[in-house]
C-alpha atoms as a PDB file:
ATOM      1  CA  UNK A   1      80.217 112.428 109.328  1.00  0.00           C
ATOM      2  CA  UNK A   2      81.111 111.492 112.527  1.00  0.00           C
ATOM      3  CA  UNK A   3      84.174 112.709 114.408  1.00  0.00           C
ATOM      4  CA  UNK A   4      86.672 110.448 115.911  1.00  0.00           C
ATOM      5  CA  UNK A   5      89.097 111.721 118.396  1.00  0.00           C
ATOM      6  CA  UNK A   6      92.632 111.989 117.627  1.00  0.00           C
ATOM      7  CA  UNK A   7      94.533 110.285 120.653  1.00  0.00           C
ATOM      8  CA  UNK A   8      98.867 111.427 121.379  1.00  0.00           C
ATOM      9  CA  UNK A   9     100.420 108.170 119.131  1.00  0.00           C
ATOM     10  CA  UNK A  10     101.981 106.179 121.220  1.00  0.00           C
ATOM     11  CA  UNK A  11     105.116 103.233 120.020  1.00  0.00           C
ATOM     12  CA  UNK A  12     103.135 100.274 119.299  1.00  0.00           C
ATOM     13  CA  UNK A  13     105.200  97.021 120.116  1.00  0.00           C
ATOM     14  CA  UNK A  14     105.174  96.254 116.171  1.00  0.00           C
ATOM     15  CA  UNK A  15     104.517  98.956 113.793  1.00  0.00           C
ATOM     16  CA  UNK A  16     104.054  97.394 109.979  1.00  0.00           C
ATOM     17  CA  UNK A  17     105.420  99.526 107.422  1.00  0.00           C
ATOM     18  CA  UNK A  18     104.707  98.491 104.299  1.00  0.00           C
ATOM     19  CA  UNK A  19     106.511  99.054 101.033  1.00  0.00           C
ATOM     20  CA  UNK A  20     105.141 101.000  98.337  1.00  0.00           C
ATOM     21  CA  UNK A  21     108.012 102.931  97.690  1.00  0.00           C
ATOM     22  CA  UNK A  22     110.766 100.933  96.419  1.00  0.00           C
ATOM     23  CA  UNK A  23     108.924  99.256  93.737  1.00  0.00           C
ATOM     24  CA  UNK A  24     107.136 102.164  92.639  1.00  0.00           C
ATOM     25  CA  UNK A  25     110.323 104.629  92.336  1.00  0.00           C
ATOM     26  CA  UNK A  26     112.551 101.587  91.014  1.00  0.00           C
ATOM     27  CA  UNK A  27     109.610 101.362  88.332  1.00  0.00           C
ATOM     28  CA  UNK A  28     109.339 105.411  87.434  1.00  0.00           C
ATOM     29  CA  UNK A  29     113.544 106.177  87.713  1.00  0.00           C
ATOM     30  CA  UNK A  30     115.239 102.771  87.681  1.00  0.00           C
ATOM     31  CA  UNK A  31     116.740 100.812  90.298  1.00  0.00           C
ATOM     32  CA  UNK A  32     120.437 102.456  90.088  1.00  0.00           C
ATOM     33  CA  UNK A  33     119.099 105.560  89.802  1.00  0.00           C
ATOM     34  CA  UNK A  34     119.671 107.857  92.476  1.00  0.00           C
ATOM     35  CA  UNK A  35     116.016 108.023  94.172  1.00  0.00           C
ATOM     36  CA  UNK A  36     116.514 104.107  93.361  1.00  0.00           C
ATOM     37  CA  UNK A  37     119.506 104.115  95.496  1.00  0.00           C
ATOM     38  CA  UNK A  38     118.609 106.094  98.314  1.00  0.00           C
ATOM     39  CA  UNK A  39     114.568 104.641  98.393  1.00  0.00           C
ATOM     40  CA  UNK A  40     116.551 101.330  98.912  1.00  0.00           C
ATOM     41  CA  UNK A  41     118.791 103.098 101.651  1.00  0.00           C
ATOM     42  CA  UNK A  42     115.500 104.467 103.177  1.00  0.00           C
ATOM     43  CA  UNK A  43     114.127 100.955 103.676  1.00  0.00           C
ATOM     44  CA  UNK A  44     117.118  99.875 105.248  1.00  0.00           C
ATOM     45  CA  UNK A  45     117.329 102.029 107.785  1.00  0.00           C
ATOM     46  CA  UNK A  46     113.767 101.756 108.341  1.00  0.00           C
ATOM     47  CA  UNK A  47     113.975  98.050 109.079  1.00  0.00           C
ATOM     48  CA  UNK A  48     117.286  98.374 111.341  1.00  0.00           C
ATOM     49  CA  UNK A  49     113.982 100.132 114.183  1.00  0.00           C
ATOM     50  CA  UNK A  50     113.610  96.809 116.746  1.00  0.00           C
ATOM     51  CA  UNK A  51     109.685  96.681 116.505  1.00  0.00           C
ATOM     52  CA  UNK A  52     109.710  97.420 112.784  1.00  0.00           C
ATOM     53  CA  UNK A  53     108.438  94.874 110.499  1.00  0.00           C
ATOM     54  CA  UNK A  54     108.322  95.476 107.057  1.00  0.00           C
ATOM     55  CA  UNK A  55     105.451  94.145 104.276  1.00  0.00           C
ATOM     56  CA  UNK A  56     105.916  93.595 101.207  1.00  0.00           C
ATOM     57  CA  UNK A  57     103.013  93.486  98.656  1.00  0.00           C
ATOM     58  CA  UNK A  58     103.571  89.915  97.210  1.00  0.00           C
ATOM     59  CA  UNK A  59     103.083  88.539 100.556  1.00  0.00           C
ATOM     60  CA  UNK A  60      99.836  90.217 101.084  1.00  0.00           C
ATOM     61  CA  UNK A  61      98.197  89.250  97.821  1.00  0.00           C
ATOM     62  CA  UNK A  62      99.567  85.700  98.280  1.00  0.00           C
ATOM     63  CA  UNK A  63      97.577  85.600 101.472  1.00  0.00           C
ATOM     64  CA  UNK A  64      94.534  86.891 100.002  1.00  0.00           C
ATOM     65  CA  UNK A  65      94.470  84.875  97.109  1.00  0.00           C
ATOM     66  CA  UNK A  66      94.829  81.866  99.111  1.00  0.00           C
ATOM     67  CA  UNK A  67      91.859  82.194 100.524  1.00  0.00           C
ATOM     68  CA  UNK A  68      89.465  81.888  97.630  1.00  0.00           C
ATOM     69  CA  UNK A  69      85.642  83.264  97.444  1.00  0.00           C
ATOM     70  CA  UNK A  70      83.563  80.873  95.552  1.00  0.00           C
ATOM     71  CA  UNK A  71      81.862  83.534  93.436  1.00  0.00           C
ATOM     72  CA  UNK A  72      83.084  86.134  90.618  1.00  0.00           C
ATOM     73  CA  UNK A  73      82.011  89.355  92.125  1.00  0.00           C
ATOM     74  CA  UNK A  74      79.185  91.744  89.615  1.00  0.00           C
ATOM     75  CA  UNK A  75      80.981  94.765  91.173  1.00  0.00           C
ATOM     76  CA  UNK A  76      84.079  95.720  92.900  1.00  0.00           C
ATOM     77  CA  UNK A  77      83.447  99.050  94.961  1.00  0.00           C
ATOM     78  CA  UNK A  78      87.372 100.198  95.456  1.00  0.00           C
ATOM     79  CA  UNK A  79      87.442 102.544  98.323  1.00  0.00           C
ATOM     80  CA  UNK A  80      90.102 105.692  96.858  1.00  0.00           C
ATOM     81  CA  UNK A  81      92.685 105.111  94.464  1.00  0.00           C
ATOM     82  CA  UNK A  82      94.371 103.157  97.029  1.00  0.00           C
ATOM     83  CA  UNK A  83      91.529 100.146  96.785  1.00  0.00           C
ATOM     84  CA  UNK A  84      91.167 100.778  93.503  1.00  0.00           C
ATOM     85  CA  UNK A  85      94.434  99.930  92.842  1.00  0.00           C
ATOM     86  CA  UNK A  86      94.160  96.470  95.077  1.00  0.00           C
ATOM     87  CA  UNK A  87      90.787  95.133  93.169  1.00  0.00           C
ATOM     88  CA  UNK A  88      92.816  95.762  90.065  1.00  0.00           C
ATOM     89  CA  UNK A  89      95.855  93.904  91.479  1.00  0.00           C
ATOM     90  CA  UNK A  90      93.752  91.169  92.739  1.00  0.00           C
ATOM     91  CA  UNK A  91      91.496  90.771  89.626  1.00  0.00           C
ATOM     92  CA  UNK A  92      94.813  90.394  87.722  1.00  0.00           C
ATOM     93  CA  UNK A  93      95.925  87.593  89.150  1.00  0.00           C
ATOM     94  CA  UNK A  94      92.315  85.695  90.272  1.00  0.00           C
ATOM     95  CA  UNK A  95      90.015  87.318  87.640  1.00  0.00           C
ATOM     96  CA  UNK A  96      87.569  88.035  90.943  1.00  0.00           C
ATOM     97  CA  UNK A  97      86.228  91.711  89.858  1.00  0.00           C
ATOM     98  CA  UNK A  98      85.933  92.038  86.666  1.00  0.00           C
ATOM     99  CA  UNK A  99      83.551  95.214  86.597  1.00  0.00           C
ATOM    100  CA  UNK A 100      85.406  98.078  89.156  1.00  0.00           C
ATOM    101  CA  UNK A 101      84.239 101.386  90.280  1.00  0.00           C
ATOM    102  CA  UNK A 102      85.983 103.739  92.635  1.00  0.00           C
ATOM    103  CA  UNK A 103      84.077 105.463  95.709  1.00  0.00           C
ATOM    104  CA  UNK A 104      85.819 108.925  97.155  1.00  0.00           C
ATOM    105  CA  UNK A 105      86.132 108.468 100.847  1.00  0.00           C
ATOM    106  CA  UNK A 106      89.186 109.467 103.530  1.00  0.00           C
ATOM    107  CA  UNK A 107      89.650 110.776 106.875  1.00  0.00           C
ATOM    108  CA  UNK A 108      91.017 114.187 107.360  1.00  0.00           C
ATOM    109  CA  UNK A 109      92.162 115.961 110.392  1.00  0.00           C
ATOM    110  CA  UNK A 110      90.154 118.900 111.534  1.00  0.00           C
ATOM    111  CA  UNK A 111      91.253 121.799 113.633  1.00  0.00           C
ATOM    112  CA  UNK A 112      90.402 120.448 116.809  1.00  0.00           C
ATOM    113  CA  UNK A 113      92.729 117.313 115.982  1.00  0.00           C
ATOM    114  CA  UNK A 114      90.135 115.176 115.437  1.00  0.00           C
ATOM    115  CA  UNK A 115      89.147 113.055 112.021  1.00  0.00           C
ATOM    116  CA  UNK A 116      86.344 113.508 110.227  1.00  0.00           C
ATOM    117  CA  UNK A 117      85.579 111.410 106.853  1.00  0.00           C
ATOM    118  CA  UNK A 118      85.281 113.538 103.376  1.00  0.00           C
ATOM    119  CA  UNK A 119      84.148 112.395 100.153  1.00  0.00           C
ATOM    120  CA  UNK A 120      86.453 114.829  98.347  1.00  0.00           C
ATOM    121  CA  UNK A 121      83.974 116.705  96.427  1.00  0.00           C
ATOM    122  CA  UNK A 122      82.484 113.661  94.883  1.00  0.00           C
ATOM    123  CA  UNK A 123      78.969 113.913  96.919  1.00  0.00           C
ATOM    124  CA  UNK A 124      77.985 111.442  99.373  1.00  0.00           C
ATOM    125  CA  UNK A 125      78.354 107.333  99.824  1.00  0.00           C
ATOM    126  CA  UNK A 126      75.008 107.297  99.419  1.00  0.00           C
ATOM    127  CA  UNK A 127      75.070 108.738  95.953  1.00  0.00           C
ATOM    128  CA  UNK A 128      78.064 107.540  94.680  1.00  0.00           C
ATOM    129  CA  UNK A 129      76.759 104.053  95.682  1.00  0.00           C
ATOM    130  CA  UNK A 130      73.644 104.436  93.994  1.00  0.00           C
ATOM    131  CA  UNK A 131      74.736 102.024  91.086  1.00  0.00           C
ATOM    132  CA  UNK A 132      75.317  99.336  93.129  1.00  0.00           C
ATOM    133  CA  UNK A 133      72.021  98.367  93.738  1.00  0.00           C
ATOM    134  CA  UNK A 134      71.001  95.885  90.897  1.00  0.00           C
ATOM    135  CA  UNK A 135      74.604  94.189  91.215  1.00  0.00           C
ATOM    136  CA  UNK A 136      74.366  90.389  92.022  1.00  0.00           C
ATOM    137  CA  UNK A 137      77.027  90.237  94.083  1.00  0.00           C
ATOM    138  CA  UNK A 138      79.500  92.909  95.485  1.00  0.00           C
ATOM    139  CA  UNK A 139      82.752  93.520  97.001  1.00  0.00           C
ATOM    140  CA  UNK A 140      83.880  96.443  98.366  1.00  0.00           C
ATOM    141  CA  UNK A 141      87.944  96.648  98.248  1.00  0.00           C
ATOM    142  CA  UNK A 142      90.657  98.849 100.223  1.00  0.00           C
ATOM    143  CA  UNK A 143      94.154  98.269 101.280  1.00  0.00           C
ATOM    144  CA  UNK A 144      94.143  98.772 104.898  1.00  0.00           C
ATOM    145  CA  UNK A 145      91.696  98.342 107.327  1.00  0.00           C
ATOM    146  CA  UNK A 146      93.168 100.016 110.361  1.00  0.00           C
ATOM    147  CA  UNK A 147      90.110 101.917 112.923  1.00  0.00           C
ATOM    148  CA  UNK A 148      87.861 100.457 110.003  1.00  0.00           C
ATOM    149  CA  UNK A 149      86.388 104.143 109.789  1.00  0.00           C
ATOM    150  CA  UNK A 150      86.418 103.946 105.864  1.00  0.00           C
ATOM    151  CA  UNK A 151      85.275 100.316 105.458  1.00  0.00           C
ATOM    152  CA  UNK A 152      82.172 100.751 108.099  1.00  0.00           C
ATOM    153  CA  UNK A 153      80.939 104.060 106.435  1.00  0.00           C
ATOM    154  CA  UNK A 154      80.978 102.857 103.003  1.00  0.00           C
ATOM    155  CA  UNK A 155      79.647  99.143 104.210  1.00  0.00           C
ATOM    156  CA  UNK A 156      77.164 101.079 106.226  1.00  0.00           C
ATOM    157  CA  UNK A 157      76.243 103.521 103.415  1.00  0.00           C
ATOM    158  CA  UNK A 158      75.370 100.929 100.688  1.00  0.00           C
ATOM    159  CA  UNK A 159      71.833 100.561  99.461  1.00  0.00           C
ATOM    160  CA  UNK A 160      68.762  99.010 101.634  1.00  0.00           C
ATOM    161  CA  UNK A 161      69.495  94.860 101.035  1.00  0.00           C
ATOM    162  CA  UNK A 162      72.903  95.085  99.382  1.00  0.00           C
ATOM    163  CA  UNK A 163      74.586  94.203 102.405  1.00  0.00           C
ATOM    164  CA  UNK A 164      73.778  90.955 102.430  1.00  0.00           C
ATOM    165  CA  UNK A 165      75.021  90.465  99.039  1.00  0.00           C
ATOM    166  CA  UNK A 166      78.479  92.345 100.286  1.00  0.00           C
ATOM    167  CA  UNK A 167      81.511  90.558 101.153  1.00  0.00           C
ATOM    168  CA  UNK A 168      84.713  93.094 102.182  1.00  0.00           C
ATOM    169  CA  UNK A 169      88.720  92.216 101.013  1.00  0.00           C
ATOM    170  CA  UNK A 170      91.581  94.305 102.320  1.00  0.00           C
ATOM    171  CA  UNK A 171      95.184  93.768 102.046  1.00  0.00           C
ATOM    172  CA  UNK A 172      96.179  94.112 105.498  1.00  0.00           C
ATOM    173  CA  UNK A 173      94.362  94.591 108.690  1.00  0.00           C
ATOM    174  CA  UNK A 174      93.940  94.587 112.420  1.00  0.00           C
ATOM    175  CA  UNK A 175      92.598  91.678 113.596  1.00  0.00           C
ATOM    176  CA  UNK A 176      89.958  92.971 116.541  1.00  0.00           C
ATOM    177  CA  UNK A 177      89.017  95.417 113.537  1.00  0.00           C
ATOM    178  CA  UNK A 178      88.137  92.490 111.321  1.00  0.00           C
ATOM    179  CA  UNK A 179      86.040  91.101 114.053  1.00  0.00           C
ATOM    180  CA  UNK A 180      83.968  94.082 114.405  1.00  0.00           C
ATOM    181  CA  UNK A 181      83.646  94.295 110.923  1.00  0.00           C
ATOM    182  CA  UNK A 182      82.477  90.978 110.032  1.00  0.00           C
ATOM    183  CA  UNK A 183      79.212  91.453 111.904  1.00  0.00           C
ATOM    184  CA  UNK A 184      78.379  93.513 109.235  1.00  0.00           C
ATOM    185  CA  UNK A 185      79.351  91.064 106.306  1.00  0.00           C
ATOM    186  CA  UNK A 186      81.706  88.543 105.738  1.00  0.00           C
ATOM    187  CA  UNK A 187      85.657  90.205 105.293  1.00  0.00           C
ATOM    188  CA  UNK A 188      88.883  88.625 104.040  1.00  0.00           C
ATOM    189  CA  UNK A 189      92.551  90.082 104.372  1.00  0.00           C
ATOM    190  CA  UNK A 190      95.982  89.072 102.947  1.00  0.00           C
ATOM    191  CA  UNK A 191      97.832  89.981 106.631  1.00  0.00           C
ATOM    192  CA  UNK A 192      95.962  90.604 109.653  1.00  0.00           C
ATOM    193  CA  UNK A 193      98.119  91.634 113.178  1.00  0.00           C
ATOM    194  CA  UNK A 194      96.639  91.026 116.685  1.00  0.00           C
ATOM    195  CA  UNK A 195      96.714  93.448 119.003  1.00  0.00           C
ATOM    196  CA  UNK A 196      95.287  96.573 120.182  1.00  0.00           C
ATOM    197  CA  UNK A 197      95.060  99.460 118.025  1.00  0.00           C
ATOM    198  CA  UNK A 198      98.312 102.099 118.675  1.00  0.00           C
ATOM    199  CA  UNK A 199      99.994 100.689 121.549  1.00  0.00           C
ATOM    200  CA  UNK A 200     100.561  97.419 120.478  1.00  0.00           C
ATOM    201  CA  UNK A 201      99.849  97.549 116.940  1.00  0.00           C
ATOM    202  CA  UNK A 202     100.048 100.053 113.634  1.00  0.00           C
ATOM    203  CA  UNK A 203     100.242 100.369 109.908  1.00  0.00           C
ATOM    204  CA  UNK A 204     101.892 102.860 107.347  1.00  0.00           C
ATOM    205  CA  UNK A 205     102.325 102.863 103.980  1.00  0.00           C
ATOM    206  CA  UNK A 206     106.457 104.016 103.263  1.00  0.00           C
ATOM    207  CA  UNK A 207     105.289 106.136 100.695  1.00  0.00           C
ATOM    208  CA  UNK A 208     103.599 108.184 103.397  1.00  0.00           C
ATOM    209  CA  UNK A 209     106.468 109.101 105.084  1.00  0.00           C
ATOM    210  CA  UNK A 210     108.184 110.624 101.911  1.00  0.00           C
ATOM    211  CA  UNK A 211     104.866 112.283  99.536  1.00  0.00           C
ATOM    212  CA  UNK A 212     102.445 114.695 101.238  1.00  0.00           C
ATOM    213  CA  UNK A 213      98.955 113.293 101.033  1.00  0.00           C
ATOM    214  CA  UNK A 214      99.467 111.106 103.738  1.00  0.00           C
ATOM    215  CA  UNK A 215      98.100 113.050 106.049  1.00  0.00           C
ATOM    216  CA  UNK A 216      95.125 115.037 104.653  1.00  0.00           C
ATOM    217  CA  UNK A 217      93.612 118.010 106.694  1.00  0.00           C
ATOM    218  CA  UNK A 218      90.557 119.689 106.113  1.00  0.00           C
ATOM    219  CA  UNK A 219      91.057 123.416 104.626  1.00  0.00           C
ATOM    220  CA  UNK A 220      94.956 122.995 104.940  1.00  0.00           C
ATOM    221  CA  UNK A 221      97.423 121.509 102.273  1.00  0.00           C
ATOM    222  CA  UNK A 222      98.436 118.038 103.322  1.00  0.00           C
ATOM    223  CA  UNK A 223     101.624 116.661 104.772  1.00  0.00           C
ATOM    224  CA  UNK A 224     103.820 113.709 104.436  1.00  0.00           C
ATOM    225  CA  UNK A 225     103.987 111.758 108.048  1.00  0.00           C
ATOM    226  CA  UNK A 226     108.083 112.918 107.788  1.00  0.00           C
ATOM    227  CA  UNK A 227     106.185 115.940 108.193  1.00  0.00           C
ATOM    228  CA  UNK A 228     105.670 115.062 112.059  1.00  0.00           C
ATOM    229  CA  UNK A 229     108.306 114.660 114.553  1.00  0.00           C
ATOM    230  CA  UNK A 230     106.230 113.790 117.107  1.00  0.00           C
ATOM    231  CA  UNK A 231     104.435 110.639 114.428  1.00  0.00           C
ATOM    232  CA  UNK A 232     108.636 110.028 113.786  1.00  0.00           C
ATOM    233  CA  UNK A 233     109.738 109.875 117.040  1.00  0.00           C
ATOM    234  CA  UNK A 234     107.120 107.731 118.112  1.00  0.00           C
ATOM    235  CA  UNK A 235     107.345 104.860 115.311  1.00  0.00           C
ATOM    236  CA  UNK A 236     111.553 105.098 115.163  1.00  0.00           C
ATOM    237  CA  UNK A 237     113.148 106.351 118.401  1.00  0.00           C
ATOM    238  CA  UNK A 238     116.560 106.799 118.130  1.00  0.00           C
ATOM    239  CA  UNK A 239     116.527 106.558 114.647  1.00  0.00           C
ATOM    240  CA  UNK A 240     113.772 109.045 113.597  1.00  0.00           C
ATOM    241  CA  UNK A 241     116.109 111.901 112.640  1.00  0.00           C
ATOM    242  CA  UNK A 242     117.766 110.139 110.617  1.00  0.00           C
ATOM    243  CA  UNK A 243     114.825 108.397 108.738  1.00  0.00           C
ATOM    244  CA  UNK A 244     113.272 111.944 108.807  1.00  0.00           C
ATOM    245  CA  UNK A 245     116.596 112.946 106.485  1.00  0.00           C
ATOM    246  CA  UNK A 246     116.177 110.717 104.414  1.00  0.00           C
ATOM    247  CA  UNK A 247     112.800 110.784 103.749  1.00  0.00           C
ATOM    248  CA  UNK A 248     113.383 114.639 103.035  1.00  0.00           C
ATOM    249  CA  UNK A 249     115.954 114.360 100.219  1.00  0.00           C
ATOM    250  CA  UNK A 250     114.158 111.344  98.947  1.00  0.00           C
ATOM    251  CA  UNK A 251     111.366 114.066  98.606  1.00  0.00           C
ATOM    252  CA  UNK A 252     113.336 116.680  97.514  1.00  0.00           C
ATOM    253  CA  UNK A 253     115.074 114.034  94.547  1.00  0.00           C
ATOM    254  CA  UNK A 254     111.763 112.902  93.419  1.00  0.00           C
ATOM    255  CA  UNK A 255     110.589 116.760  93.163  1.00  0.00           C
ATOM    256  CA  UNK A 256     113.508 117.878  91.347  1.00  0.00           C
ATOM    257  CA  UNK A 257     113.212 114.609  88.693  1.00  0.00           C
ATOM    258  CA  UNK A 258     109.658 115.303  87.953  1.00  0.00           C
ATOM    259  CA  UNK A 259     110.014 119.070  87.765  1.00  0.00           C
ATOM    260  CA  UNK A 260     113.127 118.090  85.289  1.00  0.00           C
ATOM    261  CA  UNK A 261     111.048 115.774  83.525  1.00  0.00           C
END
């Protein structure tokens, strides 16, 4: 698929982090545990960075919910396990996708420090998108629509007339991405930021900076963004060694309760 060039990453003026981790390890080792403790401690430190603004998943689904589709979708396409997860989390609450099927799709570095988009082994959109084609309605599903790389190749990839039976949900977004988007079919998300993409404006998930799988590279093993000084520096100045620390013996803690368990 096509290559997108992988520019030096810049501070945005607001970089959205949003919190996956402290829910998720409170849930798996209890909230006084110590990866509890010290995911909690992690966060903290994480919002004390000037330009950092943390999101929390409540407020995302509140503003997606809010916004109300007037149909019951056939299918719910959920792009990874990532928006899998959301159409399941949505459907929960609003009963919007009741039928939901999971399409392998990411970007992955290649040597030249580009990105190039994989489908993981599971063949291509076009053929894991096959069934989609008698469904009445459909909705394809991911958590973050950042370049909109994923969204546009799946949107893109979906059977001859299905588009216009398509509308697209995300969690959070950018909103000049949205706007390219939506000439492609209508697309709804709980947050979006303004901005330009980088300098004044980025996402990351917190449990990318502390399990490695954030960063996925083609033929290599992948990395957690703690993994990258230069990606630390960049999003928490002063503070990045610190977070980096932290992020490390969060890792390390979370290895050495699994391997225990």
């Amino acid at each position: 698929m096509a290559d997108a060039r992988q520019p030096a990453t810049p501070t945005p003026t607001t970089l959205y982090v949003h919190d996956d981790l402290t829910v998720a390890v409170s849930d798996r080792f209890g909230p006084d545990s110590p990866a509890g403790r010290m995911a909690r401690e992690l966060m903290a430190t994480i919002e004390k960075t000037g330009h950092v603004v943390l999101l929390d998943l409540e407020r995302q689904l509140a503003g997606l919910l809010a916004q109300r589709p007037r149909v019951t979708f056939a299918l719910a396409i959920g792009i990874g396990r990532a928006g899998e997860r959301v159409a399941r989390q949505v459907h929960a609450r609003a009963g919007w996708f009741p039928v939901i099927r999971r399409v392998e799709v990411a970007r992955e570095e290649d040597a030249g420090g580009g990105y190039v988009l994989s489908t993981l082994g599971a063949g291509s959109l076009g053929q894991q998108l096959e069934s989609v084609r008698a469904a009445a309605s459909i909705a394809v599903v991911d958590d973050t629509v950042f370049s909109g790389q994923t969204m546009r190749a799946v949107l893109d990839a979906l059977p001859p007339g299905a588009l216009i039976r398509t509308h697209a949900f995300c969690l959070r977004a950018v909103e000049e991405t949205l706007a390219g988007l939506a000439a492609r079919c209508p697309i709804m998300a709980g947050f979006s930021a303004p901005g330009r993409l980088l300098d004044e404006v980025s996402f990351i998930n917190a449990s990318g900076l502390v399990t490695r799988g954030a960063i996925r590279r083609v033929g290599q093993s992948p990395l957690a963004f703690s993994d990258r000084p230069e990606w630390m520096r960049a999003w928490f100045g002063a503070r990045a060694d610190e977070i980096t620390a932290r992020c490390r013996s969060l890792a390390d803690i979370l290895k050495e309760t699994a391997d225990s368990g």
